[in-house]
PDB file of N, CA and C in Angstrom:
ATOM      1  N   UNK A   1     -27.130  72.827  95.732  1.00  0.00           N
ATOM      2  CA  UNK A   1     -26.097  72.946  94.716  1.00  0.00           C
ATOM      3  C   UNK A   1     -25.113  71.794  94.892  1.00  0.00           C
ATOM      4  N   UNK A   2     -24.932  71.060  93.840  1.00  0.00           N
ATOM      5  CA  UNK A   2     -23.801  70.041  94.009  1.00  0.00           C
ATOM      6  C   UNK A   2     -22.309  70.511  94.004  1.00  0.00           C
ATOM      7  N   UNK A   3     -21.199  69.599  94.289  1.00  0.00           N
ATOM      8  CA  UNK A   3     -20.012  69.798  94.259  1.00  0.00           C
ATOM      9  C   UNK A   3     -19.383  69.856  92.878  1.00  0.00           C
ATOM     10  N   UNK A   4     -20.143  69.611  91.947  1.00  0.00           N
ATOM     11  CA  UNK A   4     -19.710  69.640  90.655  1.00  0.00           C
ATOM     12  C   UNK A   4     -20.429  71.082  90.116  1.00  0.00           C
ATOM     13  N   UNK A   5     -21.263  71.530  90.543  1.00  0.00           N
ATOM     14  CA  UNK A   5     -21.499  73.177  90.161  1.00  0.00           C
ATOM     15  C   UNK A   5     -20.594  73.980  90.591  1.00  0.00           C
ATOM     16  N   UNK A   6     -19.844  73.618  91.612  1.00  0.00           N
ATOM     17  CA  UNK A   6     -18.773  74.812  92.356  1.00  0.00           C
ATOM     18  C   UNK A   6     -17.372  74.648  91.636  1.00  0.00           C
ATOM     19  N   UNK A   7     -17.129  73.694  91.561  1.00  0.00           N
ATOM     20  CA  UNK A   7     -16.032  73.186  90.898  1.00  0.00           C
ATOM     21  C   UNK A   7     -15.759  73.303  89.444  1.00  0.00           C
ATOM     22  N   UNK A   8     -14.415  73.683  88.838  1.00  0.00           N
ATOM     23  CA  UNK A   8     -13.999  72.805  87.306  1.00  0.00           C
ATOM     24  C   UNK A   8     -14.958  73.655  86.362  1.00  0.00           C
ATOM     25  N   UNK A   9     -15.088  74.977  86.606  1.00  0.00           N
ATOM     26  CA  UNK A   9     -16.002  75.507  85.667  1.00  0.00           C
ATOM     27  C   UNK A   9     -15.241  77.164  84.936  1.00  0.00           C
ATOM     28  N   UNK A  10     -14.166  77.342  85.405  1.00  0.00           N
ATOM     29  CA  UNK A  10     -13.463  78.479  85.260  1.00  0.00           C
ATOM     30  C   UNK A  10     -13.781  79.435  86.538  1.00  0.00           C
ATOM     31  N   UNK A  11     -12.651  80.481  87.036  1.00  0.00           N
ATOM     32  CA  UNK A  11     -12.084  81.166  88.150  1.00  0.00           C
ATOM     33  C   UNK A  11     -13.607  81.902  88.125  1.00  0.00           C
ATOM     34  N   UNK A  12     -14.186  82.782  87.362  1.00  0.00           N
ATOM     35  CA  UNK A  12     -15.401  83.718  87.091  1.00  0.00           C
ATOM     36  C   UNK A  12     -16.398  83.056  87.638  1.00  0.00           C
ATOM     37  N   UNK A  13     -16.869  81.782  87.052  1.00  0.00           N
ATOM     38  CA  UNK A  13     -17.606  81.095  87.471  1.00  0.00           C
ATOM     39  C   UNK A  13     -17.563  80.359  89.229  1.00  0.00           C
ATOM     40  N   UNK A  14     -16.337  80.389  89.399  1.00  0.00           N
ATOM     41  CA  UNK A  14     -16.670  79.940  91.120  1.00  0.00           C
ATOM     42  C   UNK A  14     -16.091  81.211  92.083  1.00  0.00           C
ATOM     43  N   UNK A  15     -16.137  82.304  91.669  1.00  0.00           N
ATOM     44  CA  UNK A  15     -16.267  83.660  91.975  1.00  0.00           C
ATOM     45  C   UNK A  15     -17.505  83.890  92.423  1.00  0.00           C
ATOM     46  N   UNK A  16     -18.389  83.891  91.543  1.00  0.00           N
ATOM     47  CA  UNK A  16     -19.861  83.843  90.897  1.00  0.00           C
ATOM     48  C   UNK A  16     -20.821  83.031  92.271  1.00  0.00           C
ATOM     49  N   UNK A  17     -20.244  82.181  92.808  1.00  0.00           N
ATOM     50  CA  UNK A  17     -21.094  81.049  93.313  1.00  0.00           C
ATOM     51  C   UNK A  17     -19.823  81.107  94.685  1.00  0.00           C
ATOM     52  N   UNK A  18     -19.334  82.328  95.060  1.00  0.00           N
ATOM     53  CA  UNK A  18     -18.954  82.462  96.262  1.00  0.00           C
ATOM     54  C   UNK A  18     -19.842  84.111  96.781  1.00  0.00           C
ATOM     55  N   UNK A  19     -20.012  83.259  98.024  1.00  0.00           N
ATOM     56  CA  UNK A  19     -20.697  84.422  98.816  1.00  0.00           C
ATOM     57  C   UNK A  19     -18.962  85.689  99.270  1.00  0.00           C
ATOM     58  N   UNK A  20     -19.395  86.649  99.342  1.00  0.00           N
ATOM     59  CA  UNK A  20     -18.064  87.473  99.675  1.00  0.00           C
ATOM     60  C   UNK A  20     -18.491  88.214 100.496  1.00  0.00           C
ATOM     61  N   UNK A  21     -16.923  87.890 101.500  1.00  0.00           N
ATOM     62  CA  UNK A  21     -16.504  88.398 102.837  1.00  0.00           C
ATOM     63  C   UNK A  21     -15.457  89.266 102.708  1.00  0.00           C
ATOM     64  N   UNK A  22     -14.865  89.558 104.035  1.00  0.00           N
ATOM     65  CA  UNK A  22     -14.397  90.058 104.508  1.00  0.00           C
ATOM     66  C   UNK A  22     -12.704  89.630 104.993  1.00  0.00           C
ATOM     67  N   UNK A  23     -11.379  90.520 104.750  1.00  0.00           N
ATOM     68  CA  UNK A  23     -10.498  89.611 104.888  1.00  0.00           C
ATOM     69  C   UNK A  23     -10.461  89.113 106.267  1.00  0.00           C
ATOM     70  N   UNK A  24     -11.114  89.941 107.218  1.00  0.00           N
ATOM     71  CA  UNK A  24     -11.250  89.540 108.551  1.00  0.00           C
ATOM     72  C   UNK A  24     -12.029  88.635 108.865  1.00  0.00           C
ATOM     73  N   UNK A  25     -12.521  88.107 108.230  1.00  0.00           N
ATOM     74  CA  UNK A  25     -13.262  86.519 107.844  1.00  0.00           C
ATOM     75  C   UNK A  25     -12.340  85.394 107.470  1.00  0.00           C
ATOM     76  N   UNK A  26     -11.194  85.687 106.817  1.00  0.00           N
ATOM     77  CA  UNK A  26     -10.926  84.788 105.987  1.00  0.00           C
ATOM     78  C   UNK A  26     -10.550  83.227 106.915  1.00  0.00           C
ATOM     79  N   UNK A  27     -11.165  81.891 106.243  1.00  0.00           N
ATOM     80  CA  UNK A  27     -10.476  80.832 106.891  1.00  0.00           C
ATOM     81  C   UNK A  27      -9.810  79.966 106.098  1.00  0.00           C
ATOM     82  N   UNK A  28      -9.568  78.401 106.243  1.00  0.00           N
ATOM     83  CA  UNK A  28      -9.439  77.801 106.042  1.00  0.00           C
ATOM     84  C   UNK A  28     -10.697  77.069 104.826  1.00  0.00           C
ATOM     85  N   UNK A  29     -10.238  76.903 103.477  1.00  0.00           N
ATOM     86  CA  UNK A  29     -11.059  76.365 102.703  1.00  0.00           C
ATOM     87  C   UNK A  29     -11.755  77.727 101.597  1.00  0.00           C
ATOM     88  N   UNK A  30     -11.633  79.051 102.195  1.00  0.00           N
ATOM     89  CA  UNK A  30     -12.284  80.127 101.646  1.00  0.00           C
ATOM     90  C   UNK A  30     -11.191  80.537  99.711  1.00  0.00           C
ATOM     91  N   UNK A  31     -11.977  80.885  99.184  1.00  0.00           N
ATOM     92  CA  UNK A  31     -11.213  80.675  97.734  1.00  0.00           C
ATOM     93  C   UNK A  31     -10.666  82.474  97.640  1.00  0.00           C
ATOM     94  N   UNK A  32     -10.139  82.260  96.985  1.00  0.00           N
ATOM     95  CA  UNK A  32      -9.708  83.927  96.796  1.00  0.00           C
ATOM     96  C   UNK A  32      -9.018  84.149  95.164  1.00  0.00           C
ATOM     97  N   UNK A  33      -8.912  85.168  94.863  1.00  0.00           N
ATOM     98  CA  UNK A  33      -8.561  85.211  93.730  1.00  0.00           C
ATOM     99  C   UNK A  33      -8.256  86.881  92.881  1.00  0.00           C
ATOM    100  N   UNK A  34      -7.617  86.619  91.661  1.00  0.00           N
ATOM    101  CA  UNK A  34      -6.853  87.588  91.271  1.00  0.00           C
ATOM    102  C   UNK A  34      -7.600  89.065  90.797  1.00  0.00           C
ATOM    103  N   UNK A  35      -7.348  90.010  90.547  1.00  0.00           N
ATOM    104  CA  UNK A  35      -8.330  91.042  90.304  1.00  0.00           C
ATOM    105  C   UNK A  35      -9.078  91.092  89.173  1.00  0.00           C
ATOM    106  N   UNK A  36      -7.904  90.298  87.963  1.00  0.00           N
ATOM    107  CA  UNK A  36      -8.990  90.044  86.810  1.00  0.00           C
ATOM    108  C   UNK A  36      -9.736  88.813  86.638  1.00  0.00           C
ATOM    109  N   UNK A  37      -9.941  87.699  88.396  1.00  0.00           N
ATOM    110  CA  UNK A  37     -10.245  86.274  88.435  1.00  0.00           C
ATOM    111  C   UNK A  37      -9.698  85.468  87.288  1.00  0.00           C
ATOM    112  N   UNK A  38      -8.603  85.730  87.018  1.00  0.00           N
ATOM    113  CA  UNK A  38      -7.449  85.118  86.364  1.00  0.00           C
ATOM    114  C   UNK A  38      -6.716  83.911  86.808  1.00  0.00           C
ATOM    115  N   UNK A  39      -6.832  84.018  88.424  1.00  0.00           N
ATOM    116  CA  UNK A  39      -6.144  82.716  88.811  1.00  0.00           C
ATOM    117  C   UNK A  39      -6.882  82.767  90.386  1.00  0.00           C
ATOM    118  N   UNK A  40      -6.724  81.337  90.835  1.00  0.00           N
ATOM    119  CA  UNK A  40      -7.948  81.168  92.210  1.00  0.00           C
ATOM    120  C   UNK A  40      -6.852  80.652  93.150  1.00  0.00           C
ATOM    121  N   UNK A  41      -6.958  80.454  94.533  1.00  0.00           N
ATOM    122  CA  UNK A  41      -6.328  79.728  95.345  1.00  0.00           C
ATOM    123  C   UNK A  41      -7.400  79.526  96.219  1.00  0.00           C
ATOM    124  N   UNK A  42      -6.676  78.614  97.405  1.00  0.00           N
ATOM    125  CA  UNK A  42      -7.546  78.524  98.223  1.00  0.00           C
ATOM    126  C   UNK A  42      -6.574  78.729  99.662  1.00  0.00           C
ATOM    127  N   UNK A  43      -7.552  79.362 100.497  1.00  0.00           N
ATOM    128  CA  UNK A  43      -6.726  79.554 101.631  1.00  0.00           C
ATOM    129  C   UNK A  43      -6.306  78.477 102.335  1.00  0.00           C
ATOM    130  N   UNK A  44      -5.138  77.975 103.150  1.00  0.00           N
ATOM    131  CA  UNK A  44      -5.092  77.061 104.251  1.00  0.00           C
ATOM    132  C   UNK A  44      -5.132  77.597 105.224  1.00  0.00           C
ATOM    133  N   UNK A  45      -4.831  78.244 105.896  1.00  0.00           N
ATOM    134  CA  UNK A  45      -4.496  78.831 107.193  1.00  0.00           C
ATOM    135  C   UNK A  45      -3.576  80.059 107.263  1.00  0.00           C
ATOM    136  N   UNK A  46      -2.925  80.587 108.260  1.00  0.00           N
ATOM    137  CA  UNK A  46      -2.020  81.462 108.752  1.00  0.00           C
ATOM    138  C   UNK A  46      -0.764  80.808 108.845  1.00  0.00           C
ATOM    139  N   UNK A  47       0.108  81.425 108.937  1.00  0.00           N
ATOM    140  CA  UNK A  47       1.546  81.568 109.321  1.00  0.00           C
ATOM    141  C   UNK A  47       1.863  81.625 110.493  1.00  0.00           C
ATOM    142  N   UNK A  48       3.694  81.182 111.039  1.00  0.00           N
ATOM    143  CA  UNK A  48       3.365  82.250 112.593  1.00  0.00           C
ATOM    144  C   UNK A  48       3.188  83.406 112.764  1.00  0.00           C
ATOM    145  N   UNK A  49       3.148  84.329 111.493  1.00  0.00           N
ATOM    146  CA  UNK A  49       2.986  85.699 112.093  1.00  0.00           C
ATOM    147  C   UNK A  49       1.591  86.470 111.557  1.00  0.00           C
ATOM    148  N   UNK A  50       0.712  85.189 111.754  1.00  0.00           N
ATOM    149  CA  UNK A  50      -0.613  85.643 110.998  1.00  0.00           C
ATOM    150  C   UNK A  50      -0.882  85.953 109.665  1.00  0.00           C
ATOM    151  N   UNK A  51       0.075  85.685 108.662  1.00  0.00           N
ATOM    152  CA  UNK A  51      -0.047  85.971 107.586  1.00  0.00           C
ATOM    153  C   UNK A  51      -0.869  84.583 106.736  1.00  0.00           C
ATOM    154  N   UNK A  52      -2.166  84.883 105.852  1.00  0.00           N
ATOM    155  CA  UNK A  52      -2.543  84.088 105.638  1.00  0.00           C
ATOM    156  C   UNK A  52      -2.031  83.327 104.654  1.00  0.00           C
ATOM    157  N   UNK A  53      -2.054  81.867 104.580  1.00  0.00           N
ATOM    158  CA  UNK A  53      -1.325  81.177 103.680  1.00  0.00           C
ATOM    159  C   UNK A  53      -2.444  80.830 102.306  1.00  0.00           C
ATOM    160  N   UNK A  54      -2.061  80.317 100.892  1.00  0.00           N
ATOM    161  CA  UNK A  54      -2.720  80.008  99.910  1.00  0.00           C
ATOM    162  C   UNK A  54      -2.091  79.142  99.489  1.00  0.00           C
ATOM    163  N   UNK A  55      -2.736  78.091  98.952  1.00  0.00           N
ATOM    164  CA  UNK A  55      -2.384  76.917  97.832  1.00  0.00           C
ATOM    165  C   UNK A  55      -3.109  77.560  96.702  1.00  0.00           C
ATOM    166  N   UNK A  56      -1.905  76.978  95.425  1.00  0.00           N
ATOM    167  CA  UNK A  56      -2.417  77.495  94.345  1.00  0.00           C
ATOM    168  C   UNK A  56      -1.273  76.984  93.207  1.00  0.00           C
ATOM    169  N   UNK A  57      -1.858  76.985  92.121  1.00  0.00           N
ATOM    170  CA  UNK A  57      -0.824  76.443  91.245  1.00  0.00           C
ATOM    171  C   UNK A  57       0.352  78.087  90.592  1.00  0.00           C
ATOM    172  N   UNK A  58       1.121  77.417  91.012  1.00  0.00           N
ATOM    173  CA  UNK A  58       1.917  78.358  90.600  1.00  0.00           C
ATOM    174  C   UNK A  58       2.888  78.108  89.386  1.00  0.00           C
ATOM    175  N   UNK A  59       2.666  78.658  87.907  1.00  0.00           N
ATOM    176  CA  UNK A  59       3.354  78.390  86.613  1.00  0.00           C
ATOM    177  C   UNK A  59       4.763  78.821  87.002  1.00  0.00           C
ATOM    178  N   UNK A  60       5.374  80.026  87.436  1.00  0.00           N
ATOM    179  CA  UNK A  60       6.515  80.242  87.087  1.00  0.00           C
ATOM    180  C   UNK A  60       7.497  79.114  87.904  1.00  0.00           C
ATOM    181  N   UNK A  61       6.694  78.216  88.878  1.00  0.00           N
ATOM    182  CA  UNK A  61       7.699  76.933  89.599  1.00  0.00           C
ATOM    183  C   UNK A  61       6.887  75.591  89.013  1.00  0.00           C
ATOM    184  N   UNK A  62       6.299  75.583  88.144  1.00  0.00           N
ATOM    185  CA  UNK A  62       5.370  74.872  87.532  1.00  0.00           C
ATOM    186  C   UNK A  62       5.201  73.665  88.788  1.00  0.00           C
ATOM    187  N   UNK A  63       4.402  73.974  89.311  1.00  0.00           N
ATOM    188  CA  UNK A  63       3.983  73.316  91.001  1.00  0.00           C
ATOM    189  C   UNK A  63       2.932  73.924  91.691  1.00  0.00           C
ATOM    190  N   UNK A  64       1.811  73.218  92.380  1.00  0.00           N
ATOM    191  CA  UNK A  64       1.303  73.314  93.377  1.00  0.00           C
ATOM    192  C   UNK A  64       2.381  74.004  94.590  1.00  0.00           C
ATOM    193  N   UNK A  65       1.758  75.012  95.071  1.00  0.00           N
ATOM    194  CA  UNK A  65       2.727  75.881  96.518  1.00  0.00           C
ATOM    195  C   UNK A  65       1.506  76.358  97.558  1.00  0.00           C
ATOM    196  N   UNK A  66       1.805  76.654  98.507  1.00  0.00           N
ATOM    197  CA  UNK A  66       1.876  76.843  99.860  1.00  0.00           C
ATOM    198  C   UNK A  66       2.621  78.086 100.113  1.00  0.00           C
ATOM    199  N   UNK A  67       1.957  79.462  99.620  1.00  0.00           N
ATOM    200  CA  UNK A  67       2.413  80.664 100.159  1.00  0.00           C
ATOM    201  C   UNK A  67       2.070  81.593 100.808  1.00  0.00           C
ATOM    202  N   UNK A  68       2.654  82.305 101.057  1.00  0.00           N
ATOM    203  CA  UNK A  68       1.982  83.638 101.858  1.00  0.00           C
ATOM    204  C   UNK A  68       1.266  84.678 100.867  1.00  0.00           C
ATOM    205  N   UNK A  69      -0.507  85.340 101.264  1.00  0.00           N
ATOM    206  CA  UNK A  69      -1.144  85.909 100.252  1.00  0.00           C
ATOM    207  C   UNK A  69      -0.609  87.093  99.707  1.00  0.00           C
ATOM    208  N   UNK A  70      -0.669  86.953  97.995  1.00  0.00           N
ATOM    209  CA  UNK A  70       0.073  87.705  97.418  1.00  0.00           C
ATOM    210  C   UNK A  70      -0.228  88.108  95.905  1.00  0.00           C
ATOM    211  N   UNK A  71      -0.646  89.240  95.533  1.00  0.00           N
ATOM    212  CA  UNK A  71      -1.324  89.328  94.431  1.00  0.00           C
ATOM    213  C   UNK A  71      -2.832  88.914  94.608  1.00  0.00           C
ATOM    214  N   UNK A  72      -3.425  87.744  95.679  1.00  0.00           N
ATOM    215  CA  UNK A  72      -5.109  88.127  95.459  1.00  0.00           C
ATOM    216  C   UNK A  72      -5.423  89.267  95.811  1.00  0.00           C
ATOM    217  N   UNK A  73      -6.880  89.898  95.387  1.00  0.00           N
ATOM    218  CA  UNK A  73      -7.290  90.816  95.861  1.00  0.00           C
ATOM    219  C   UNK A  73      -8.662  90.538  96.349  1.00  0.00           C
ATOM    220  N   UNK A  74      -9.470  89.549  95.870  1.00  0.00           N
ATOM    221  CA  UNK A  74     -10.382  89.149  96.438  1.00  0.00           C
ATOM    222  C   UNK A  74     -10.799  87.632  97.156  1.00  0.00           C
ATOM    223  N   UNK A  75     -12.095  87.513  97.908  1.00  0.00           N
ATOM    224  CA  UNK A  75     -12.072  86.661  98.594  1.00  0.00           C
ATOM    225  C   UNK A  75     -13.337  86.254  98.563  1.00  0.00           C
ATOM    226  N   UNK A  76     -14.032  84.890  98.422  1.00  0.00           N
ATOM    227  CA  UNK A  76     -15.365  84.646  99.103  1.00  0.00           C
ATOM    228  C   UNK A  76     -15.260  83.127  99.440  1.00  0.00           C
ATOM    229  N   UNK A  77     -16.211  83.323 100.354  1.00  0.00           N
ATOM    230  CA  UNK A  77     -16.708  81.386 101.003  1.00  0.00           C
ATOM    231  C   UNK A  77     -17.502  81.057  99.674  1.00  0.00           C
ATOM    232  N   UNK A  78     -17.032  79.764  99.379  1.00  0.00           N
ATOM    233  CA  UNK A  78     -18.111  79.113  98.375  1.00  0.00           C
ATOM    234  C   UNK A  78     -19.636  78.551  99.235  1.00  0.00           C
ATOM    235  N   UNK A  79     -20.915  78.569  98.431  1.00  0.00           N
ATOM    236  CA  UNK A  79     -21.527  78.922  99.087  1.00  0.00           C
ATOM    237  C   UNK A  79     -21.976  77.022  98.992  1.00  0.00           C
ATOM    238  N   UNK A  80     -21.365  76.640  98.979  1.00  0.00           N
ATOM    239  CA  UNK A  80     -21.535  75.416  99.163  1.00  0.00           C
ATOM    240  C   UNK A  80     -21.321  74.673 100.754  1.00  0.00           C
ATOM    241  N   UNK A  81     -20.410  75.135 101.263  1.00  0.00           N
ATOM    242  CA  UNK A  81     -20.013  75.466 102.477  1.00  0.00           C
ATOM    243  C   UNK A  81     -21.189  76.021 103.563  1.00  0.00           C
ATOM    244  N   UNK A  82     -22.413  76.589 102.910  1.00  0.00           N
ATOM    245  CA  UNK A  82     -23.286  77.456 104.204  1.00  0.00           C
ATOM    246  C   UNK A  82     -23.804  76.501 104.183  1.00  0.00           C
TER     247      UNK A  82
END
């Protein structure tokens, strides 16, 4: 699968073409997203207090952010990655 199948195709679609885990899985690079796959992020890492962090575009600061997870409900590794 190329990098252009995973990518740039709508949230459903790279839902679709993620294998799904576990939040006790979750890493760095793993995509996650809203309950109606309405909006995607991607994880970076943890916090200091283990809380996992997400990049994601965020409209109401009309900006790219760096927050703590909130509102996703789901999660998978793109399977581009195995």
């Amino acid at each position: 699968m190329s990098y252009a199948n995973v990518i740039g195709h709508g949230t459903a679609n790279q839902y679709s073409r993620c294998k799904k885990i576990d939040w006790s899985e979750a890493q760095a690079g793993d995509l996650v997203f809203y309950p109606d796959l309405g909006h995607v992020g991607i994880i970076a890492g943890t916090d200091d207090n283990g809380n996992l962090l997400v990049v994601h575009c965020a409209s109401s600061q009309n900006n790219v952010v760096v927050a703590v997870l909130q509102g996703f409900t789901k999660i998978g590794r793109p399977i581009l990655f195995n």
